[in-house]
Protein backbone atom coordinates (compact mmCIF):
# COMPACT_ATOMS: atom_id res chain seq x y z
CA UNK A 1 24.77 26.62 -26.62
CA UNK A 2 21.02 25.95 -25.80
CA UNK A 3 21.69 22.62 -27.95
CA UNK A 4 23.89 21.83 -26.18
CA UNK A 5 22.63 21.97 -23.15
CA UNK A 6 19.28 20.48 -24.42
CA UNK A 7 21.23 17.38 -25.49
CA UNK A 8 23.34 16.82 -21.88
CA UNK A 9 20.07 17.25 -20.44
CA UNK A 10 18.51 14.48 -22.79
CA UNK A 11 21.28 12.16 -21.71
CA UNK A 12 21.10 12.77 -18.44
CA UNK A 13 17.34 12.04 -18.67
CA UNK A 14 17.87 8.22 -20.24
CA UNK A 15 20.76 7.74 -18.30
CA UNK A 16 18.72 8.31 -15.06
CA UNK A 17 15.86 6.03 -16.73
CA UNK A 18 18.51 3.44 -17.76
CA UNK A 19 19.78 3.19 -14.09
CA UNK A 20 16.02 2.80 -12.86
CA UNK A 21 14.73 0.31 -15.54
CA UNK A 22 18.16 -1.80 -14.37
CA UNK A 23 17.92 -1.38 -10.47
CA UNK A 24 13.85 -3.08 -11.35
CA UNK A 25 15.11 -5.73 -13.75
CA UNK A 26 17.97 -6.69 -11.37
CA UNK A 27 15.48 -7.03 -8.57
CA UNK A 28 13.21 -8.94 -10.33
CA UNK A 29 16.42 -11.30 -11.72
CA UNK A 30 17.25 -12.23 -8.39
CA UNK A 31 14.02 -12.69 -6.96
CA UNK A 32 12.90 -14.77 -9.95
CA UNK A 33 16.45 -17.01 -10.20
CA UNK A 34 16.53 -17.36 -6.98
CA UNK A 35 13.09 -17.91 -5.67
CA UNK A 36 11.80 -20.28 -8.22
CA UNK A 37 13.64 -23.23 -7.78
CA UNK A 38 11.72 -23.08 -4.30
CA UNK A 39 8.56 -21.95 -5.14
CA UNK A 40 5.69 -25.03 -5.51
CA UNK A 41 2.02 -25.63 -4.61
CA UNK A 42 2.98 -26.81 -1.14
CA UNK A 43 4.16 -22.75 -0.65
CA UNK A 44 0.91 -21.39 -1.41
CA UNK A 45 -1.06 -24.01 0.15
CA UNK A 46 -0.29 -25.09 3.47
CA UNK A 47 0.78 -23.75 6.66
CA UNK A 48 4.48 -24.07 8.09
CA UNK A 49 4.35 -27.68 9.84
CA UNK A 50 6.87 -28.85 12.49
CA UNK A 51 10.57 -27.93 11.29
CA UNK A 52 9.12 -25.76 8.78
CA UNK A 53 12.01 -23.30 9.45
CA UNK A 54 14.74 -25.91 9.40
CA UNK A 55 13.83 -27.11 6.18
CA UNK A 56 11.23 -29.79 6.48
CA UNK A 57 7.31 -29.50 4.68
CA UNK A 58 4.86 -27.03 4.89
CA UNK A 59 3.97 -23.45 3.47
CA UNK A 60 3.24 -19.63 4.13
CA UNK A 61 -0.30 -19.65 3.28
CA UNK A 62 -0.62 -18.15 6.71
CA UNK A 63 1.56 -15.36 5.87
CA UNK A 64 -0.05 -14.41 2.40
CA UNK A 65 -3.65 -14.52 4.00
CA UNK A 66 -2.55 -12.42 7.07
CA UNK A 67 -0.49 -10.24 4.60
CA UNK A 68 -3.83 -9.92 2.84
CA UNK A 69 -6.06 -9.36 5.52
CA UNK A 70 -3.84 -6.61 7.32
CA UNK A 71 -3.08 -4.72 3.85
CA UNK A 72 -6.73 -5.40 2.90
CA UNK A 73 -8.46 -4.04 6.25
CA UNK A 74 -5.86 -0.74 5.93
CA UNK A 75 -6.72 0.34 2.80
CA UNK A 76 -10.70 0.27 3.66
CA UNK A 77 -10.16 1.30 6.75
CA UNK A 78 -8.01 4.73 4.90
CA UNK A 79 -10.74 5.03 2.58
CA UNK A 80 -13.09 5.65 4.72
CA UNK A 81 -11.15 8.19 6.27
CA UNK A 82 -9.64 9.94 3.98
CA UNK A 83 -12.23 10.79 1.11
CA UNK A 84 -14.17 12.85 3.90
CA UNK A 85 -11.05 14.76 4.11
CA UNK A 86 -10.37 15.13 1.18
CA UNK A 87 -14.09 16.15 0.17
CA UNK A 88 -14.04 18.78 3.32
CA UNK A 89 -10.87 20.61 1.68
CA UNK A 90 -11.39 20.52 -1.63
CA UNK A 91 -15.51 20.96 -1.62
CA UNK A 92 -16.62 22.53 1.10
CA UNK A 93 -13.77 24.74 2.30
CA UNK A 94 -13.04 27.91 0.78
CA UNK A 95 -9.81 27.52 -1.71
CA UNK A 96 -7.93 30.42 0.44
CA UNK A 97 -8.91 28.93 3.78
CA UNK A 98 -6.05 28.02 5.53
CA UNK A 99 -7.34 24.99 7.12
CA UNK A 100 -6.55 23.36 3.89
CA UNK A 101 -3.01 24.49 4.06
CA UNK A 102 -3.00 23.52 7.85
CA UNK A 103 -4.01 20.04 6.25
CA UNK A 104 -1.51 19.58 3.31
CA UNK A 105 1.18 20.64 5.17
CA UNK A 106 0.24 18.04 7.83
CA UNK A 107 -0.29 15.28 5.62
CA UNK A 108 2.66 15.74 3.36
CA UNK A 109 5.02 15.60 7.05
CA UNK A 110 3.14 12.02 8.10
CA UNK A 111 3.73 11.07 4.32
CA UNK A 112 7.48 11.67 5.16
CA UNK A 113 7.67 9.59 8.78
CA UNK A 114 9.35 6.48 8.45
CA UNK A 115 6.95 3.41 9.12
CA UNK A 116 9.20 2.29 12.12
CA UNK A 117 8.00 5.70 13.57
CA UNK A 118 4.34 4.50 12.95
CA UNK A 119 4.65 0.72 14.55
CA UNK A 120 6.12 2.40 17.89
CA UNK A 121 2.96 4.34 17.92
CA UNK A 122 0.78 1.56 17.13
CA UNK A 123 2.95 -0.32 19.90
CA UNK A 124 1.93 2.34 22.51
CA UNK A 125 -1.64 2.73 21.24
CA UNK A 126 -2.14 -1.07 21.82
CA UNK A 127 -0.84 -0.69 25.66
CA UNK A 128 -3.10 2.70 26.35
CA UNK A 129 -5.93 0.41 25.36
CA UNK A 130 -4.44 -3.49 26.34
CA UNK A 131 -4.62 -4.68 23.49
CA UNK A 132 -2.15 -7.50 22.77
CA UNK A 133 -0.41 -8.08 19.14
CA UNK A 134 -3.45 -9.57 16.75
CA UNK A 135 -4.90 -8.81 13.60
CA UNK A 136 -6.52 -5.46 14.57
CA UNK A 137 -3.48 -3.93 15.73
CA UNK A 138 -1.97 -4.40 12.85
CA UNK A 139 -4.53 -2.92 10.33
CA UNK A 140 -5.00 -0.33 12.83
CA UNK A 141 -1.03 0.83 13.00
CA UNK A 142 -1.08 -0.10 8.77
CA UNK A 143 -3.86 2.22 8.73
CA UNK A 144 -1.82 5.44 10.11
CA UNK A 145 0.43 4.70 7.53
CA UNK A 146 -1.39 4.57 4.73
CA UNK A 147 -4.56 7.19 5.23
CA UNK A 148 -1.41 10.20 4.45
CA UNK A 149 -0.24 8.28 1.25
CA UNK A 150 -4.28 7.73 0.00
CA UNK A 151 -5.34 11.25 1.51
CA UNK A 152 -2.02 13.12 -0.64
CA UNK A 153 -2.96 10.81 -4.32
CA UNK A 154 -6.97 11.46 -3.69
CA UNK A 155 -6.32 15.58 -2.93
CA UNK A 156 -3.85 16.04 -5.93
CA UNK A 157 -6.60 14.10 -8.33
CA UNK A 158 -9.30 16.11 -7.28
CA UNK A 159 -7.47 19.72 -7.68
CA UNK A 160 -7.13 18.49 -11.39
CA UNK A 161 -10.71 18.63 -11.72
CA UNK A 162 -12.07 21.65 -13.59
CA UNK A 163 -13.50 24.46 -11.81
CA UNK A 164 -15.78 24.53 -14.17
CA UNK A 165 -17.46 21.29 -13.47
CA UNK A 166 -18.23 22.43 -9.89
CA UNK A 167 -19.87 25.48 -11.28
CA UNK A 168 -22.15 23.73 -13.69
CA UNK A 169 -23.36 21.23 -11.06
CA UNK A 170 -23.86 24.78 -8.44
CA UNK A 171 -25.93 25.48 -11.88
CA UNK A 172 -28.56 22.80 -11.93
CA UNK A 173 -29.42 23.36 -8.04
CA UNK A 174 -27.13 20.74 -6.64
CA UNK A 175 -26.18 20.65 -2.85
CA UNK A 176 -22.56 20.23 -2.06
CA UNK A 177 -23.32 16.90 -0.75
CA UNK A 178 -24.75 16.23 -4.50
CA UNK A 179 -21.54 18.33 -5.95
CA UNK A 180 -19.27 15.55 -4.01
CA UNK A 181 -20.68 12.48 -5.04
CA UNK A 182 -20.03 13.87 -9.21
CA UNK A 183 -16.37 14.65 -8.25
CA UNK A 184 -16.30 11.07 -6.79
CA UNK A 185 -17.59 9.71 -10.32
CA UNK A 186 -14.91 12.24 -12.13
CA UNK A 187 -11.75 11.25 -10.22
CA UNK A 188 -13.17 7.45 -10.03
CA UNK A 189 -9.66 6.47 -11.41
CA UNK A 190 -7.45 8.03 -9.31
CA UNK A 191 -9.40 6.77 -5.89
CA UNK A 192 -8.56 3.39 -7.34
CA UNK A 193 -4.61 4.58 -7.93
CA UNK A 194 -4.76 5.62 -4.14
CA UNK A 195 -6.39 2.26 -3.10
CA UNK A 196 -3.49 0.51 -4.97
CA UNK A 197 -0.55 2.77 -3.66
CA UNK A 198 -2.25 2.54 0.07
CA UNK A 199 -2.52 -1.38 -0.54
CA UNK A 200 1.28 -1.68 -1.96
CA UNK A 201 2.37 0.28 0.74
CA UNK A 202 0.76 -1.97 3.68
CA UNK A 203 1.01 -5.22 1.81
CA UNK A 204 4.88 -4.79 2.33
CA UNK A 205 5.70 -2.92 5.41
CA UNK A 206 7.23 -5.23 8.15
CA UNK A 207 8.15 -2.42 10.45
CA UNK A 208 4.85 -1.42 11.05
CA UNK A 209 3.67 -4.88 12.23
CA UNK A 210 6.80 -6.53 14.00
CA UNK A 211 5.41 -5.20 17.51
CA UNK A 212 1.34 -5.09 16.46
CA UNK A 213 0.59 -7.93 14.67
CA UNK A 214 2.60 -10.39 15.64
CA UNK A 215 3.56 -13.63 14.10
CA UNK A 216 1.82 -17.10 14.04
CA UNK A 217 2.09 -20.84 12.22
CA UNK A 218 -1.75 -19.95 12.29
CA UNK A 219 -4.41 -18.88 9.70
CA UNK A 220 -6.31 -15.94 11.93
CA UNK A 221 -9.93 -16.47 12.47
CA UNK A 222 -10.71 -13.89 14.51
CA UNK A 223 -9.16 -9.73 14.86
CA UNK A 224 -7.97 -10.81 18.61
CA UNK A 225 -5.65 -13.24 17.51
CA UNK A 226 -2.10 -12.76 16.06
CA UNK A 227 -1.18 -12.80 12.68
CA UNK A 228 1.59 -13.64 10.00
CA UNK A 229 2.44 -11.66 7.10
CA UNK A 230 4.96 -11.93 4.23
CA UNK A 231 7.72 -9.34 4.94
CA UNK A 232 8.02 -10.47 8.08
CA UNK A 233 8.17 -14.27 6.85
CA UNK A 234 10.81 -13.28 4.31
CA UNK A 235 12.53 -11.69 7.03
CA UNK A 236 12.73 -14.95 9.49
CA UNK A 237 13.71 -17.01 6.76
CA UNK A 238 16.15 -15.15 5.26
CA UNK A 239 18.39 -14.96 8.59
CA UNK A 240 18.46 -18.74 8.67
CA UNK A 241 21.71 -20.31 7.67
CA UNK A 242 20.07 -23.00 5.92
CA UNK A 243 20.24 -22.33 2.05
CA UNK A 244 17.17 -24.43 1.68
CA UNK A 245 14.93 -21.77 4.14
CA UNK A 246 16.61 -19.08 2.57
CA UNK A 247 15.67 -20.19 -0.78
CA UNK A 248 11.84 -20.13 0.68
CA UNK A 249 12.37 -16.92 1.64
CA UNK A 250 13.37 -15.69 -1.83
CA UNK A 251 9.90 -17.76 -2.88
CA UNK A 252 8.04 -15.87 -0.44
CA UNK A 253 9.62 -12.44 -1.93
CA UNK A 254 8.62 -13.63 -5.18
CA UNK A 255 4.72 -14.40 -4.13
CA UNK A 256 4.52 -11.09 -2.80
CA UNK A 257 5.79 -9.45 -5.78
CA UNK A 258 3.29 -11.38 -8.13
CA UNK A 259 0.49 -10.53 -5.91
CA UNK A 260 1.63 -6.61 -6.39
CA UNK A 261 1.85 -7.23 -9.78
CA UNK A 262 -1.64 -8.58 -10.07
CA UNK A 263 -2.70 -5.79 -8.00
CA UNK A 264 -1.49 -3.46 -10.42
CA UNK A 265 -3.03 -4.90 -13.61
CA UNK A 266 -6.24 -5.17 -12.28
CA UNK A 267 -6.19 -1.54 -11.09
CA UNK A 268 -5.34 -0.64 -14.77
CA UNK A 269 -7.80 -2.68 -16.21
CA UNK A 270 -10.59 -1.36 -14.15
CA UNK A 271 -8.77 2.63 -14.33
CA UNK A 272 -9.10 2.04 -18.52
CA UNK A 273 -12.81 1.24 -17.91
CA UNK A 274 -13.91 3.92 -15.34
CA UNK A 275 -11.88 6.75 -17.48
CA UNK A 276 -13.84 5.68 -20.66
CA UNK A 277 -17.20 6.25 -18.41
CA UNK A 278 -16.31 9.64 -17.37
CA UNK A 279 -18.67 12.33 -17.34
């Protein structure tokens, strides 16, 4: 019987994987197939130019760099927020406190709020203090979403490290200030996991910046001014019924998904590095 069981369990298992692996590859298929034909230097290069959206010359460059800077700003923004937390709870607070339960709890429900939920209060916070849609807005509301998702990956790395540890820095006469900046070393890797998640995550929200950033032909030079980004530029194209702007919009899919992709192998390659460094 437990064979069985162990064995419908095992199928289950691939099956499950199988359905996963072919939901990616499809995604990837159609992206690919039908963005490439459309993709070309011009895309990457230049800024939309009159007609753009009708079909005639120019690019998203303004998208990808405001995609950048928004996603970018975020996830420093996050960081510099969250590893205090995440330090305070998991350093300096007593494990039974319940502060730190007060905190998890809170930051697994904001993990769990839909980013629509997040522009409307970046859309509210920009009228308490008049600001108007721009850059700032936009890494600011991108921010609120993202500081739960870095916050949760950061906590969970550092309960992994061993107790142990701790107690042989305490050993050597280090402060807790001292004790944090060893854990930082230690769990080196998994800050840059959260930095990639946080950056995924903000790189490809459109809800969040519909209402705070804006949209513009226009590379950004300043925070005050209003800015493009990708999802939202697939998101314009895509509801023209011109096959030829739809096809750019399937291109613009596919930059964003290469720049992901590069995101990730770089995070490896540096993760392989720090975790052969680590004390």
């Amino acid at each position: 019987m437990r064979k069985v069981e162990e064995f419908i369990f095992k199928i289950l298992m691939k099956a499950a994987t199988l359905v996963i692996l072919l939901c990616l590859f499809s995604i990837l298929i159609t992206i690919v197939w039908k963005g490439l034909p459309s993709l070309n230097w011009d895309m990457v290069s230049r800024i939309p130019e009159g007609g753009f959206y009708i079909g005639k010359e120019g690019g998203i460059l303004n998208a990808i760099l405001g995609s950048l800077y928004i996603a970018g700003g975020a996830s420093f923004l996050s960081l510099i927020i969250s590893i205090p937390i995440v330090l305070y709870i998991n350093v300096y607070l007593p494990k039974k406190s319940p502060i730190i339960k007060l905190v998890r709890s809170s930051y697994d429900i904001l993990f769990g709020v839909p980013s629509i939920v997040y522009g409307a209060f970046g859309f509210t916070l920009m009228i308490a203090l008049g600001l108007k849609t721009s850059l700032l807005a936009g890494i600011i509301t991108v921010t609120f979403l993202v500081i739960p998702i870095m916050v949760r990956t950061m906590d969970e790395v550092m309960q992994l490290v061993p107790k142990e540890l701790n107690d042989a820095v305490y050993s050597l006469g280090a402060t807790r200030w001292e004790t944090s900046l060893v854990i930082l070393r230690q769990v080196a890797p998994g800050i840059l996991t959260a930095i990639l998640l946080s950056f995924g995550r903000g790189i490809g929200d459109a809800a969040c910046v519909l209402f705070t950033s804006g949209y513009t032909d226009s590379i950004p030079t300043s925070l005050s001014q209003p800015a493009a980004t990708l999802p939202l530029a697939i998101f314009f194209q895509l509801g023209s019924p011109m096959e030829e702007v739809q096809g750019r919009a399937y291109a613009a899919a596919l930059i964003l998904t290469i720049i992901v992709l590069l995101i990730n192998i770089t995070s490896r390659i540096l993760n392989n590095k720090l975790s052969k460094h680590k004390i």
